[in-house]
Protein backbone atom coordinates (compact mmCIF):
# COMPACT_ATOMS: atom_id res chain seq x y z
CA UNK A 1 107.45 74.17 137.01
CA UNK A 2 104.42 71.90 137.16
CA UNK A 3 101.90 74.11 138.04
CA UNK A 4 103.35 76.39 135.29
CA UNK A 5 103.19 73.66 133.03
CA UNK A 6 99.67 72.85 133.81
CA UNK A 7 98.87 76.11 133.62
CA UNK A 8 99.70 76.07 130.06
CA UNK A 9 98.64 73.18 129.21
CA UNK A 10 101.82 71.42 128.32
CA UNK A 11 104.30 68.93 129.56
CA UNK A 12 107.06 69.94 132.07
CA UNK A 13 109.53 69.05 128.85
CA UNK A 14 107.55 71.34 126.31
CA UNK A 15 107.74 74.37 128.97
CA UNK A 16 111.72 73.91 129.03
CA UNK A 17 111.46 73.65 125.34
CA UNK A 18 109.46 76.85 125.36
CA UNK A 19 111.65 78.64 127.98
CA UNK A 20 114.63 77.14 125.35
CA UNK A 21 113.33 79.45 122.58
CA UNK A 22 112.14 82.22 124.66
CA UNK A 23 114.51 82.51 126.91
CA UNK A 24 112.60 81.98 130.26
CA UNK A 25 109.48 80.26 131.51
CA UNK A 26 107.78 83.83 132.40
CA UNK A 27 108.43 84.94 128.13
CA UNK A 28 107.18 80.68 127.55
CA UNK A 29 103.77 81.77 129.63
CA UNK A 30 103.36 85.08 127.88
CA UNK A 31 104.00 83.56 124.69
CA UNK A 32 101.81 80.28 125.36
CA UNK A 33 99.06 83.02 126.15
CA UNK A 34 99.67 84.49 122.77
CA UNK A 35 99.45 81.36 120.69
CA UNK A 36 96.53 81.01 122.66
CA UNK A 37 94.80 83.76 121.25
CA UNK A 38 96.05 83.40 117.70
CA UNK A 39 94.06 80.32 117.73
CA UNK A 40 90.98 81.13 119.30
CA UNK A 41 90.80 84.11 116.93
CA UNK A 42 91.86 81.51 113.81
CA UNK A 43 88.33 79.89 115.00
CA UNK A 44 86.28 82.83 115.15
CA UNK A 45 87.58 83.77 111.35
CA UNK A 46 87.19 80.00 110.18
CA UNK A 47 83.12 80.00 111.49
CA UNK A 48 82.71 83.57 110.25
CA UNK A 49 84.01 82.94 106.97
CA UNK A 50 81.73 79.47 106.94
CA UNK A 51 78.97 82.57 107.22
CA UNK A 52 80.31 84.05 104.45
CA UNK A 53 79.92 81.26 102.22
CA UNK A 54 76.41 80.77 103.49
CA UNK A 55 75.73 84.33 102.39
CA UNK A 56 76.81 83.76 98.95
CA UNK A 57 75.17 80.70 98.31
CA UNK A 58 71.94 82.28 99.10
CA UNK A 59 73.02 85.18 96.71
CA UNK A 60 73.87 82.84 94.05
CA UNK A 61 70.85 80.33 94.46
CA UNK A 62 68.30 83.53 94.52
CA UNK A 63 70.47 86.84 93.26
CA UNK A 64 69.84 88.46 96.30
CA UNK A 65 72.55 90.10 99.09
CA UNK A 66 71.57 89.29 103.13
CA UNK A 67 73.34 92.98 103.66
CA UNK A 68 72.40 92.88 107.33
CA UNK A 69 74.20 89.45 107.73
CA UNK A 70 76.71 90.31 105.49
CA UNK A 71 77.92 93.61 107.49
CA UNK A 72 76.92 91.86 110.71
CA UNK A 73 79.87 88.91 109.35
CA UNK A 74 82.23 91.97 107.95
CA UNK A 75 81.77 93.85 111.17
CA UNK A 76 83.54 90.79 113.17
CA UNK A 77 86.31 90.15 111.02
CA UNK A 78 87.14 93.79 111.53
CA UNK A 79 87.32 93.37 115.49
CA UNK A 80 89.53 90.09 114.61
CA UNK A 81 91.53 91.96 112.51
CA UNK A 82 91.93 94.64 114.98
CA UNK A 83 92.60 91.91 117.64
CA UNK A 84 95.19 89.98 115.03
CA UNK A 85 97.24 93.41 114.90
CA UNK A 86 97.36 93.90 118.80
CA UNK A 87 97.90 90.16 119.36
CA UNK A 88 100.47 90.17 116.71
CA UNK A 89 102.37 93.72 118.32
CA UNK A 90 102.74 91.05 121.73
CA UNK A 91 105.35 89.54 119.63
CA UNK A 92 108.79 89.79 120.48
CA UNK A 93 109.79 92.79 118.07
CA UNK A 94 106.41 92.85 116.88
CA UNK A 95 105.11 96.12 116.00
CA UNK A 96 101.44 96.50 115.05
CA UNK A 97 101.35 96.48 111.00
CA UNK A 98 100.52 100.43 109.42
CA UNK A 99 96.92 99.41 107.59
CA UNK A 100 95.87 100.72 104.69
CA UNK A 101 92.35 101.94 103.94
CA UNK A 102 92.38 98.87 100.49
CA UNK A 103 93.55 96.55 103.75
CA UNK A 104 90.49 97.33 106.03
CA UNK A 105 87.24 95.26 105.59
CA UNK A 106 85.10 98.18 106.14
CA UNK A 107 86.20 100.34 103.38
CA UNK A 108 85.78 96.93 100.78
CA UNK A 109 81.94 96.70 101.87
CA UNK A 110 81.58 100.80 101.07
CA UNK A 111 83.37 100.42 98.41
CA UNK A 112 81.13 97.67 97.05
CA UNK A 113 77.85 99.45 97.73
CA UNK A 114 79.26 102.63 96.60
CA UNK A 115 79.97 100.53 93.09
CA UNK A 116 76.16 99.10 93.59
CA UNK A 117 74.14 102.69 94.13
């Protein structure tokens, strides 16, 4: 149990806790893994959005788009996205959500330069 724990980074008494909810230490790992992920991919979105905001205050400063950057930013939050949905169909139950075309990043930039042309 203490390699386990170390393994995931937690106390011997979190893992039991973990098992406690999960119903064993092996569905505590996997879902310790998950968690994992959700987080690492809550970064990614956090510094890509921090783009985003860069983008736009260039945009409103000088009235000008960075496309390239812009696409380059939407482009990754599509692959997180894509990643959130499998991560999220790990779940116990989970099923990956049915996405729309109005949900998908990629459609809202063509859809924008579409409106722009």
């Amino acid at each position: 149990m203490k390699a386990m724990a170390a393994a995931q980074g937690v106390s011997v008494p979190r893992l039991y806790e973990r098992a406690l909810w999960t119903g064993d230490a092996v569905a505590a790992e996997r879902m310790s893994a998950i968690y994992s992920e959700v987080f690492g991919a809550r970064r990614g979105i956090a510094m890509a959005l921090s783009n985003v905001n860069q983008i736009a205050k260039v945009a409103n400063s000088t009235g000008e788009v960075q496309l390239a950057q812009l696409l380059a930013v939407m482009e990754y939050l599509e692959r997180q996205y894509e990643h959130f949905n499998a991560v999220l169909a790990q779940l116990p139950g989970g099923e990956s959500p049915i996405v729309t075309k109005y949900e998908n990043p990629r459609y809202l930039i063509e859809r924008e330069q579409e409106r722009d042309q």
